[in-house]
PDB file of N, CA and C in Angstrom:
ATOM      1  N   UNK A   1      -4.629  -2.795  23.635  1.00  0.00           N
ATOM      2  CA  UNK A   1      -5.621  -2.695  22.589  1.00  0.00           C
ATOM      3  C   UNK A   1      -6.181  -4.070  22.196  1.00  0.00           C
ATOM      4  N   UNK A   2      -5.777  -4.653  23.244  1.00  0.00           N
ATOM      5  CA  UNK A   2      -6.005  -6.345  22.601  1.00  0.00           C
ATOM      6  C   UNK A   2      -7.500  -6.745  23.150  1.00  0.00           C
ATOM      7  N   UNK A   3      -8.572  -7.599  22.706  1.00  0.00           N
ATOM      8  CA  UNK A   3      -9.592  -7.810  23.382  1.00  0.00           C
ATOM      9  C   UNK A   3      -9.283  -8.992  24.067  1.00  0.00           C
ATOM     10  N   UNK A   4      -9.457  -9.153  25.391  1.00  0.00           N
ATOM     11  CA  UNK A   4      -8.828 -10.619  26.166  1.00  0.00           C
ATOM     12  C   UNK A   4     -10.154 -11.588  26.346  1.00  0.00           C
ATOM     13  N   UNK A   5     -11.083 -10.715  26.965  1.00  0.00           N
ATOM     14  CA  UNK A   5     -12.664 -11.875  26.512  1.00  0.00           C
ATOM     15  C   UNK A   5     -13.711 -10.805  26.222  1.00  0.00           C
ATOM     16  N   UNK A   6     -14.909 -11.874  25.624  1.00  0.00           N
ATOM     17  CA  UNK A   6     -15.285 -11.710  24.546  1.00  0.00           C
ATOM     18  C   UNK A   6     -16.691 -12.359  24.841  1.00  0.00           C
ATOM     19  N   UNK A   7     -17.753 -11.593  24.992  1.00  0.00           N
ATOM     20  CA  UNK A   7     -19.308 -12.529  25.620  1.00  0.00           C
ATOM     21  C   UNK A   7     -19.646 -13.378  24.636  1.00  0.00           C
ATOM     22  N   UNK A   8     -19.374 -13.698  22.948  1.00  0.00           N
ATOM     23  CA  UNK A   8     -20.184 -14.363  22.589  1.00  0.00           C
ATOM     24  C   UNK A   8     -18.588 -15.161  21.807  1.00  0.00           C
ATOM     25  N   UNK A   9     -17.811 -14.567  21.546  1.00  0.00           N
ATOM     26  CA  UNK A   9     -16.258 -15.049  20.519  1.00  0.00           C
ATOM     27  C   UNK A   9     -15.570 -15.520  21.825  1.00  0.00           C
ATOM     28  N   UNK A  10     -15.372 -16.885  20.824  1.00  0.00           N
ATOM     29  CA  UNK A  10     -13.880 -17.592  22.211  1.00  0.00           C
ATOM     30  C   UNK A  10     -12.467 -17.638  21.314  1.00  0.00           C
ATOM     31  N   UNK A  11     -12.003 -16.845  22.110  1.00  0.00           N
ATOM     32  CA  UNK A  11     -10.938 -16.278  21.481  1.00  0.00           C
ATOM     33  C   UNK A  11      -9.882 -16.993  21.533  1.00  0.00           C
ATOM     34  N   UNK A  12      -9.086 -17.468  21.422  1.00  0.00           N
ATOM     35  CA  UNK A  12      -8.125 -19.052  20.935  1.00  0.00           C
ATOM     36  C   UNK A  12      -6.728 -17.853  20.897  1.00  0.00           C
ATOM     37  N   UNK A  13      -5.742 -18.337  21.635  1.00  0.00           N
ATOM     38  CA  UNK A  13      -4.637 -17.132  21.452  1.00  0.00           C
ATOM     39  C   UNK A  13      -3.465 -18.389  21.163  1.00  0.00           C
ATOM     40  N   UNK A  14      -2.918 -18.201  19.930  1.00  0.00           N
ATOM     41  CA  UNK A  14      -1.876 -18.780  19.526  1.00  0.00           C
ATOM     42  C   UNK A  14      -0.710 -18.912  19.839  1.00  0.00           C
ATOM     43  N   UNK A  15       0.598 -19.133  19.370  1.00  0.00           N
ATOM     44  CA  UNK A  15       1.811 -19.015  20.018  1.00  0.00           C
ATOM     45  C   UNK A  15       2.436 -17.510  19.476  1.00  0.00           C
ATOM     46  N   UNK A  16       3.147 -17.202  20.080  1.00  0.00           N
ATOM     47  CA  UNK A  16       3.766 -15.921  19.735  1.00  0.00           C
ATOM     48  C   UNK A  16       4.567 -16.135  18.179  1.00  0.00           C
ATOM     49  N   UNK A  17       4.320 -15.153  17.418  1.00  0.00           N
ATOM     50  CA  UNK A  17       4.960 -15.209  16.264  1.00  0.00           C
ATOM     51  C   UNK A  17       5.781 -13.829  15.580  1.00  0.00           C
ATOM     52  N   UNK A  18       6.849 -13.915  14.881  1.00  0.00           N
ATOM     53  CA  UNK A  18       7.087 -13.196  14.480  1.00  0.00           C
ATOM     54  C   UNK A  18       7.124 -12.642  12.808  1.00  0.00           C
ATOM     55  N   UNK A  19       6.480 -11.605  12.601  1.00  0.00           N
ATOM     56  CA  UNK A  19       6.622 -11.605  10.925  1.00  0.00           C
ATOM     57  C   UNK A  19       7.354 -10.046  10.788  1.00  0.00           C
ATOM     58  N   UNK A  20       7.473  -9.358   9.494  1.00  0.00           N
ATOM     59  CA  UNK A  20       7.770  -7.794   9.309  1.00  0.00           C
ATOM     60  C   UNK A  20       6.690  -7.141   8.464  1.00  0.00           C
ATOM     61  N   UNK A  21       6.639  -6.396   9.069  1.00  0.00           N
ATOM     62  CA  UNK A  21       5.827  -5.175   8.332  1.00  0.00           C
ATOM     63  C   UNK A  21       6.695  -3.382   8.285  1.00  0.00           C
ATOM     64  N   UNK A  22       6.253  -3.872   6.368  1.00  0.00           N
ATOM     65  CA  UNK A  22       7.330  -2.204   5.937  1.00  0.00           C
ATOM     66  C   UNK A  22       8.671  -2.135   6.513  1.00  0.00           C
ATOM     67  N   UNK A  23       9.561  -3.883   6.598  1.00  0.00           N
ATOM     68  CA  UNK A  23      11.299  -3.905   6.905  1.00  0.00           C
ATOM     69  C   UNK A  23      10.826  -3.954   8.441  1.00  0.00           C
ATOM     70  N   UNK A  24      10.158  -3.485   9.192  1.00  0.00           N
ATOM     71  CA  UNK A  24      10.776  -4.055  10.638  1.00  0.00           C
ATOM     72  C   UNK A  24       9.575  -4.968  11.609  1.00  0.00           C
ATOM     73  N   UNK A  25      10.258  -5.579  12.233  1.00  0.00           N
ATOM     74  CA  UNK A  25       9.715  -6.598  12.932  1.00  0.00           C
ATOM     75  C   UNK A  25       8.752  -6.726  14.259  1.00  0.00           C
ATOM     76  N   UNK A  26       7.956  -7.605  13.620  1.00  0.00           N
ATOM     77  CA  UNK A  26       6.120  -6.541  14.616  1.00  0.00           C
ATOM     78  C   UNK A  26       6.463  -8.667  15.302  1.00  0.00           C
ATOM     79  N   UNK A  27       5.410  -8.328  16.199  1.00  0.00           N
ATOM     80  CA  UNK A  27       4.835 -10.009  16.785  1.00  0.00           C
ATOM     81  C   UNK A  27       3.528  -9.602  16.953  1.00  0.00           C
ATOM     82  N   UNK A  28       3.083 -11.170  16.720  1.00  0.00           N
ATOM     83  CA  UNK A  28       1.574 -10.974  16.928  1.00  0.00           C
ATOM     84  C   UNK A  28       1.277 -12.306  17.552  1.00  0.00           C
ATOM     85  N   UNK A  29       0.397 -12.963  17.225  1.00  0.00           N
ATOM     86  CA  UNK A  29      -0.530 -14.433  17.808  1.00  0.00           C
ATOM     87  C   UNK A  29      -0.861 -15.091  16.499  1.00  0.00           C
ATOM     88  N   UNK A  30      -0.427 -16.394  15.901  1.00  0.00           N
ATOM     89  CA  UNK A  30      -0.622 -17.060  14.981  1.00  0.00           C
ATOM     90  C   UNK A  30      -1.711 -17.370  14.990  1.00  0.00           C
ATOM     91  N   UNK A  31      -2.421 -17.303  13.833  1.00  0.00           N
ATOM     92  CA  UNK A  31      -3.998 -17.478  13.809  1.00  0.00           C
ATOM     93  C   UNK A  31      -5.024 -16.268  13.929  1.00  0.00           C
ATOM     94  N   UNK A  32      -4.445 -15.082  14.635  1.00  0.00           N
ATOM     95  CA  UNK A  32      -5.003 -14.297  14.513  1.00  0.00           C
ATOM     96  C   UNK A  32      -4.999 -13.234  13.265  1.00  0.00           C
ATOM     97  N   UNK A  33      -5.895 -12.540  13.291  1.00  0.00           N
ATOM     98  CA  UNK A  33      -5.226 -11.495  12.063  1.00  0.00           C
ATOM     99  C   UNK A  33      -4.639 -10.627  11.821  1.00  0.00           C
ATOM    100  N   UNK A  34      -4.217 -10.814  10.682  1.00  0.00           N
ATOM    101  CA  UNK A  34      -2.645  -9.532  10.445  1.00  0.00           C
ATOM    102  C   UNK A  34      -3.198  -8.396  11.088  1.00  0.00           C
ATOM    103  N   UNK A  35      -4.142  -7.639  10.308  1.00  0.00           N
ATOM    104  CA  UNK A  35      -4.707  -6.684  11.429  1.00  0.00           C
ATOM    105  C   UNK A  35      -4.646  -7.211  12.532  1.00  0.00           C
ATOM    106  N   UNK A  36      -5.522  -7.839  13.319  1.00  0.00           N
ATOM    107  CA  UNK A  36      -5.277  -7.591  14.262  1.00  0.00           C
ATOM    108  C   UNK A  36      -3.986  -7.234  14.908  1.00  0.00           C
ATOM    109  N   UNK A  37      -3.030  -7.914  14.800  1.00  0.00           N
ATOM    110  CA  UNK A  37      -1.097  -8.133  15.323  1.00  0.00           C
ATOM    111  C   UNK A  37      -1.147  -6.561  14.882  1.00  0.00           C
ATOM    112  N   UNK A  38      -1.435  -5.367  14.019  1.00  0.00           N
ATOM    113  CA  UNK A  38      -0.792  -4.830  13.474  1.00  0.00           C
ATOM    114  C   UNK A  38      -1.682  -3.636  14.134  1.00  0.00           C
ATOM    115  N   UNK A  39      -2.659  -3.780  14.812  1.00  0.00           N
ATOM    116  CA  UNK A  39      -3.249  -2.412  15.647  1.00  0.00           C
ATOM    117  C   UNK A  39      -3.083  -2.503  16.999  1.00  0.00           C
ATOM    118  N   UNK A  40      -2.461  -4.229  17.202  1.00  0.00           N
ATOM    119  CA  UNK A  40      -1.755  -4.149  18.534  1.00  0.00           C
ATOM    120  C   UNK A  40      -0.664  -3.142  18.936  1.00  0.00           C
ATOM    121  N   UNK A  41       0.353  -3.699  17.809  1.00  0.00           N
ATOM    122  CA  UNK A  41       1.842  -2.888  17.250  1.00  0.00           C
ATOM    123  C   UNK A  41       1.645  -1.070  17.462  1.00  0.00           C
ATOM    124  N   UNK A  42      -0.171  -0.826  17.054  1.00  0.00           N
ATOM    125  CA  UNK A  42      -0.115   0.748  16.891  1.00  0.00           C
ATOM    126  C   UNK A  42       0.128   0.910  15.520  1.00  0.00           C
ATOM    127  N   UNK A  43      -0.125   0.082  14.809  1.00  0.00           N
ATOM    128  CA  UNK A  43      -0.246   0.756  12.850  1.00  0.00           C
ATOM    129  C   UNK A  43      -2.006   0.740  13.151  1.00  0.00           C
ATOM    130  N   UNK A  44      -2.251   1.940  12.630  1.00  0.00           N
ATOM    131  CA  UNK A  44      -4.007   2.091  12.347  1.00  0.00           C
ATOM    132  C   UNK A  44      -4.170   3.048  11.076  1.00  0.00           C
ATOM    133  N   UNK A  45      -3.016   3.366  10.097  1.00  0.00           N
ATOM    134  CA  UNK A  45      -3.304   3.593   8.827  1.00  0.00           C
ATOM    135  C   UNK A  45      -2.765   2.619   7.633  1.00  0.00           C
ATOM    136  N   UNK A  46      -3.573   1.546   7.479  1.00  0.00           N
ATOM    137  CA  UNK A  46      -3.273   0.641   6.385  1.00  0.00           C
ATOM    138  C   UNK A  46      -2.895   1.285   4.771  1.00  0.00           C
ATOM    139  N   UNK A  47      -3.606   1.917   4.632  1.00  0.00           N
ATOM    140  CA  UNK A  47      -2.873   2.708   3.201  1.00  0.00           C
ATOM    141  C   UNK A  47      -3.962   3.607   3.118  1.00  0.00           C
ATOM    142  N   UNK A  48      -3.596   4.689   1.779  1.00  0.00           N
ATOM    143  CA  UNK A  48      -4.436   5.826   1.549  1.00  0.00           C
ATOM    144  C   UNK A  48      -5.422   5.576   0.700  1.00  0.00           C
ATOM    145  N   UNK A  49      -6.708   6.503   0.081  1.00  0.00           N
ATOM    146  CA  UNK A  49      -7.418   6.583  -0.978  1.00  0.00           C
ATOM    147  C   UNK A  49      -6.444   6.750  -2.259  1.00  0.00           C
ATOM    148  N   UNK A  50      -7.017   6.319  -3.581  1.00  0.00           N
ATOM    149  CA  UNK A  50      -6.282   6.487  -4.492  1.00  0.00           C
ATOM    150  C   UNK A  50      -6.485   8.138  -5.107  1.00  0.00           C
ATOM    151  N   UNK A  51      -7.483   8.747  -4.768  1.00  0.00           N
ATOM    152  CA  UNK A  51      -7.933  10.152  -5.550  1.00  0.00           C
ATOM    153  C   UNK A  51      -6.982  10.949  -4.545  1.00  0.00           C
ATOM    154  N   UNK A  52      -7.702  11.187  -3.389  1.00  0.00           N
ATOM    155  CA  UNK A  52      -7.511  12.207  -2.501  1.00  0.00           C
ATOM    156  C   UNK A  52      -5.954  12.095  -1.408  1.00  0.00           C
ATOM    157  N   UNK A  53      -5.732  10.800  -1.690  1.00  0.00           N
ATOM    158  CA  UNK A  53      -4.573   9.840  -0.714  1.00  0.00           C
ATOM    159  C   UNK A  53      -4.484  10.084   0.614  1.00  0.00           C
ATOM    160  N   UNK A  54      -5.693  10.398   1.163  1.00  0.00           N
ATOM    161  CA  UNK A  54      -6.304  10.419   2.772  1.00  0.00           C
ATOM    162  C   UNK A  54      -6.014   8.708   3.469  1.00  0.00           C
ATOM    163  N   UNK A  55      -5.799   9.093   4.614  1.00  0.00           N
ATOM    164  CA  UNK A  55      -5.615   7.651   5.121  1.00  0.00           C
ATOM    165  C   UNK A  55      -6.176   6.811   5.310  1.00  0.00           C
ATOM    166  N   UNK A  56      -6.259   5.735   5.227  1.00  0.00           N
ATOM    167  CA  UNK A  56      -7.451   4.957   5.588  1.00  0.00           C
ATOM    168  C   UNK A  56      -6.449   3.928   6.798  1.00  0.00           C
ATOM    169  N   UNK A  57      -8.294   3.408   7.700  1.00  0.00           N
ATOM    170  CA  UNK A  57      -7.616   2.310   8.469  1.00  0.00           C
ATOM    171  C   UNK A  57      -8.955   1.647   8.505  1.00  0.00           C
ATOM    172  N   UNK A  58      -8.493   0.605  10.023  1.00  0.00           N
ATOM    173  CA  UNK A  58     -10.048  -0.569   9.984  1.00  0.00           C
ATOM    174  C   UNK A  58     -11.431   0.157   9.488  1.00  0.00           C
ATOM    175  N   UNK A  59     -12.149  -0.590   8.712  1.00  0.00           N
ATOM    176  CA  UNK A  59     -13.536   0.106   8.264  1.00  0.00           C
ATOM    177  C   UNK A  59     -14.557  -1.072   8.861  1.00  0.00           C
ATOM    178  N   UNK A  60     -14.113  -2.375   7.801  1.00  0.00           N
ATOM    179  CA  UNK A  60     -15.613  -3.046   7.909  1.00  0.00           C
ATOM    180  C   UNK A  60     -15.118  -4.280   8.969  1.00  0.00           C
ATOM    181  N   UNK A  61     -13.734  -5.174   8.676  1.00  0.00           N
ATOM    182  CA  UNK A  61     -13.548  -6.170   9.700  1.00  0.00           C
ATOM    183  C   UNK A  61     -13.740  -7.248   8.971  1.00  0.00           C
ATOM    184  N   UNK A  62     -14.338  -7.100   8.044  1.00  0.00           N
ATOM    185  CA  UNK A  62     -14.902  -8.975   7.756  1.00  0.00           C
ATOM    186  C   UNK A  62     -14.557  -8.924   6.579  1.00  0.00           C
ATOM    187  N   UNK A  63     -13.665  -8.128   5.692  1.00  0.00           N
ATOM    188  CA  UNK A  63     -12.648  -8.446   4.264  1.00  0.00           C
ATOM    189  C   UNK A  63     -13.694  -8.147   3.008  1.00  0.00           C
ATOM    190  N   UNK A  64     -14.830  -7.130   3.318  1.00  0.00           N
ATOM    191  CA  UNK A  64     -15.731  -6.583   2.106  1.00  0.00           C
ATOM    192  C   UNK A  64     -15.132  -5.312   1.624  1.00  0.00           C
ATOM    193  N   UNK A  65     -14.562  -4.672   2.400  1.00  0.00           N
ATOM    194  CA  UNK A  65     -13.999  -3.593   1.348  1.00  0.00           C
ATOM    195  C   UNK A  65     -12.396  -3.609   1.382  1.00  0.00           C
ATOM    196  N   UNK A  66     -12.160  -2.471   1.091  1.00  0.00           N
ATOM    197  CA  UNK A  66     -10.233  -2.665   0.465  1.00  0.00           C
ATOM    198  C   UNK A  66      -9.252  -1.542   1.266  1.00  0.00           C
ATOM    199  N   UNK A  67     -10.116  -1.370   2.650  1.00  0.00           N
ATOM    200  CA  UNK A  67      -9.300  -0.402   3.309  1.00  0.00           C
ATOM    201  C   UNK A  67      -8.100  -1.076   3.623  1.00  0.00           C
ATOM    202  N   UNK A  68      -8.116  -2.794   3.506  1.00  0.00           N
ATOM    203  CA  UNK A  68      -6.913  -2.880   4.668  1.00  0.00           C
ATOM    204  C   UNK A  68      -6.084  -4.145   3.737  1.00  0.00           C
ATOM    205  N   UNK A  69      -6.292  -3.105   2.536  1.00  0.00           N
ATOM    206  CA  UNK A  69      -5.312  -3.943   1.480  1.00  0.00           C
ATOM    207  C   UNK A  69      -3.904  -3.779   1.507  1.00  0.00           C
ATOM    208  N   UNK A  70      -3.542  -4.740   1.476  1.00  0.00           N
ATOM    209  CA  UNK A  70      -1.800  -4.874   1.744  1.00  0.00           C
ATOM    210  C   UNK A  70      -0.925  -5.889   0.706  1.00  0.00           C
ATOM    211  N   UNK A  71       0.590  -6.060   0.597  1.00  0.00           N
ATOM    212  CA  UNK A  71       0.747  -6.675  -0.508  1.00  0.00           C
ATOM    213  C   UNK A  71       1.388  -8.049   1.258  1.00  0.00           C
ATOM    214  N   UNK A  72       1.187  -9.397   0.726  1.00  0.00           N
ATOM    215  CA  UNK A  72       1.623 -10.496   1.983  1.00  0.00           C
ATOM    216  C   UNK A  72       2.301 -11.346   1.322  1.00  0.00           C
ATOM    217  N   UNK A  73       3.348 -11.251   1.635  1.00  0.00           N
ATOM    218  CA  UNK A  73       4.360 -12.252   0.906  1.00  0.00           C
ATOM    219  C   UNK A  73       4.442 -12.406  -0.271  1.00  0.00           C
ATOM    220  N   UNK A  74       4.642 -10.949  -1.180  1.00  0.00           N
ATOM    221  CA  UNK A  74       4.665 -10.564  -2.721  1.00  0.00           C
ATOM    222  C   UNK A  74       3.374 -10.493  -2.657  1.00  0.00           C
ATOM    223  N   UNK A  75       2.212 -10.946  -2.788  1.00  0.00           N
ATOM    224  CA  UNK A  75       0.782 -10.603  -3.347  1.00  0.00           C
ATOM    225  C   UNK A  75       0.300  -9.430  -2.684  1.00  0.00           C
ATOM    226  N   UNK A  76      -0.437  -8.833  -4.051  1.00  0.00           N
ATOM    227  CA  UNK A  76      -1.173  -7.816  -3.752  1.00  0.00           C
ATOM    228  C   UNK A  76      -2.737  -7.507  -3.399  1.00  0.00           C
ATOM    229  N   UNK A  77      -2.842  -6.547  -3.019  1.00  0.00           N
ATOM    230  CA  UNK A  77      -4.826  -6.573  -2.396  1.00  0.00           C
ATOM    231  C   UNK A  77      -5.031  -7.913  -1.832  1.00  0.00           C
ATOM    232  N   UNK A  78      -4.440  -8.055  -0.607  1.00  0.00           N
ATOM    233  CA  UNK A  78      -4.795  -8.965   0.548  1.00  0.00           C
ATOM    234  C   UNK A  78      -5.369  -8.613   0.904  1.00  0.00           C
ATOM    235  N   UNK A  79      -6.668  -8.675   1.869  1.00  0.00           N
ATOM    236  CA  UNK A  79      -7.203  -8.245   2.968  1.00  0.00           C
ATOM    237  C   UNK A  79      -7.114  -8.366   4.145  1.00  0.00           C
ATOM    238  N   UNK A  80      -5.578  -7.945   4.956  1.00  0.00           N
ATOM    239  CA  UNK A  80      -5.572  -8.334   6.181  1.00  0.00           C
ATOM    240  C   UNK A  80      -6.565  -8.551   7.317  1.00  0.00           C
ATOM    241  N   UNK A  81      -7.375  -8.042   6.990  1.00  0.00           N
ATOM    242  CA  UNK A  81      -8.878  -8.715   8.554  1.00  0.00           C
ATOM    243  C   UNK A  81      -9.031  -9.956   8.553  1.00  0.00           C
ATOM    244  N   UNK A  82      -9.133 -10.448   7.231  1.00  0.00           N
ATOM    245  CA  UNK A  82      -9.381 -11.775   7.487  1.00  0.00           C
ATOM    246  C   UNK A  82      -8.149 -13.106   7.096  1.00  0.00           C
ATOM    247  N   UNK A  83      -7.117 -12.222   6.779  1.00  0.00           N
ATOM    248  CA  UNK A  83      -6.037 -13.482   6.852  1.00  0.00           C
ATOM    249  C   UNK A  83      -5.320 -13.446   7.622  1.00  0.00           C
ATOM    250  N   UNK A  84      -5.052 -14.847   8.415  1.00  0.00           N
ATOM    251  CA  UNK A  84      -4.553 -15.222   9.788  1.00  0.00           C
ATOM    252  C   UNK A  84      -3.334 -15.196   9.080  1.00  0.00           C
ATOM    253  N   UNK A  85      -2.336 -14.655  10.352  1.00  0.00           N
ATOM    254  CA  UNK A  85      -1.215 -14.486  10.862  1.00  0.00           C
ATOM    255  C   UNK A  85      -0.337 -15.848  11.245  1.00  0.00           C
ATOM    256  N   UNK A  86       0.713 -15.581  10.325  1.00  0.00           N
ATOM    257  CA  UNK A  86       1.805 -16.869  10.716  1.00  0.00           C
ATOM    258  C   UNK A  86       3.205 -16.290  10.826  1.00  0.00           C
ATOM    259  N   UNK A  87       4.358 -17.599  11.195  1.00  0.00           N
ATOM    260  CA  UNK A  87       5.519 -16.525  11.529  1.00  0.00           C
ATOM    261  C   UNK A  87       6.049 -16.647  10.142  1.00  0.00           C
ATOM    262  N   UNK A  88       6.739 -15.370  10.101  1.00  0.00           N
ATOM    263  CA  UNK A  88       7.601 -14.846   8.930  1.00  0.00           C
ATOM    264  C   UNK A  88       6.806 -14.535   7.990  1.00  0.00           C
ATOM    265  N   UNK A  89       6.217 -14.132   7.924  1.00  0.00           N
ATOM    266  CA  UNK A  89       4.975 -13.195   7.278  1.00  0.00           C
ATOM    267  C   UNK A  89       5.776 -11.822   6.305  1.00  0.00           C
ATOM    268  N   UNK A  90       5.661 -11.514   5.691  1.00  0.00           N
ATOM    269  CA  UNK A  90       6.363 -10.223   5.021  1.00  0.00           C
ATOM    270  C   UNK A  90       4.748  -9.594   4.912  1.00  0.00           C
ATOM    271  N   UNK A  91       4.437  -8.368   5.198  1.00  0.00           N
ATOM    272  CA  UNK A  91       3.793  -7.289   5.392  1.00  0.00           C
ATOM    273  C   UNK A  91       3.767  -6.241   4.695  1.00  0.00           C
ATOM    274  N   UNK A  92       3.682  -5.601   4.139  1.00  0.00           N
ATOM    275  CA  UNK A  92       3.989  -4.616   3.132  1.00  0.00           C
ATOM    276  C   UNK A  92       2.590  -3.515   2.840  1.00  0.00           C
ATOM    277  N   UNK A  93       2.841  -2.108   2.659  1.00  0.00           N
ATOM    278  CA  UNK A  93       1.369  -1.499   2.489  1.00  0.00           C
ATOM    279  C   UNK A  93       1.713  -1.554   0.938  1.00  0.00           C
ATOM    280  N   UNK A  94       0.090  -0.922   0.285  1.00  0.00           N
ATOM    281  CA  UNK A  94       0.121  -1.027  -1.042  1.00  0.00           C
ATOM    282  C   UNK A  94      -0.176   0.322  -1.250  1.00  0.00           C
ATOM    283  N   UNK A  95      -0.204   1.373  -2.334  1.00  0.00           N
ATOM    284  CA  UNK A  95      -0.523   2.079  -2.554  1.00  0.00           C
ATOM    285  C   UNK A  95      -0.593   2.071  -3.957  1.00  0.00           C
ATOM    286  N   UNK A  96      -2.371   2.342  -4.426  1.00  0.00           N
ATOM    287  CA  UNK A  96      -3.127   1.961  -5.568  1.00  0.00           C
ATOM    288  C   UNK A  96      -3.336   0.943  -4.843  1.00  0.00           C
ATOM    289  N   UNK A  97      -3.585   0.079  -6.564  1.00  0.00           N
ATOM    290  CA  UNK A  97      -4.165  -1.265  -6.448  1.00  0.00           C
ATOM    291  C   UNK A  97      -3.792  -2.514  -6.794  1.00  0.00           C
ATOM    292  N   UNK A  98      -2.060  -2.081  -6.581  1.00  0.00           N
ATOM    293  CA  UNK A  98      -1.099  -3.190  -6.384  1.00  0.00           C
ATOM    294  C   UNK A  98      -0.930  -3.529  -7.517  1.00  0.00           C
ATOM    295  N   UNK A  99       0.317  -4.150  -7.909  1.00  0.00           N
ATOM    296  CA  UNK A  99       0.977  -5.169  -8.497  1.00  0.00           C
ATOM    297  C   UNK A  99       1.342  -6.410  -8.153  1.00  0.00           C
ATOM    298  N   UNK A 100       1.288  -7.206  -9.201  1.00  0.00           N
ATOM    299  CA  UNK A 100       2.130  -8.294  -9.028  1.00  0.00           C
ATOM    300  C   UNK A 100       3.683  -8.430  -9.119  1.00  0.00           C
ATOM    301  N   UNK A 101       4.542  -8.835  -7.843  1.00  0.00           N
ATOM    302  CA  UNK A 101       5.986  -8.650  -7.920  1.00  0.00           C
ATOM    303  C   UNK A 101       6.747  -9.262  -8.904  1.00  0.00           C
TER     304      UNK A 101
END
């Protein structure tokens, strides 16, 4: 599921890293984004709606809406699309609109 090239993005692949998501232990590419590492892995439901609690996953990509809000190392409503991936990362889904730990 990974994109390897890319006609107009030069894609820069980092060193292998390891972080957890929801207690167990995913790898991804440092620098890249949590999403990304995390639809490699095969997670493609980041959390639910708050009314209906339907699933949600990738929508927009570029960190404008709140499908792919997550809590990252205690903080809440991250937007994994656009925050790069480092090792030891704690991962966590949110459901609502988070707290502070």
């Amino acid at each position: 599921m990974r994109i390897q090239d890319h006609p107009i993005l030069e894609l820069k692949k980092g060193s292998r890293v390891k972080f957890t998501f929801n207690g167990q232990e995913v790898y991804g590419y440092e620098g890249e984004s949590i999403l990304a590492a995390l639809h490699d892995a095969g997670v493609y439901v980041l959390s639910h709606s708050q009314k209906m609690h339907r699933p949600r996953g990738l929508f927009c990509a570029i960190g404008h809406c709140s499908s792919c809000s997550m809590r990252v190392n205690g903080v809440p409503n991250v937007r994994v699309c656009v925050e790069s991936l480092r090792e030891g990362m704690t991962v966590e889904t949110q459901e609502g609109k988070g707290e502070l730990a």
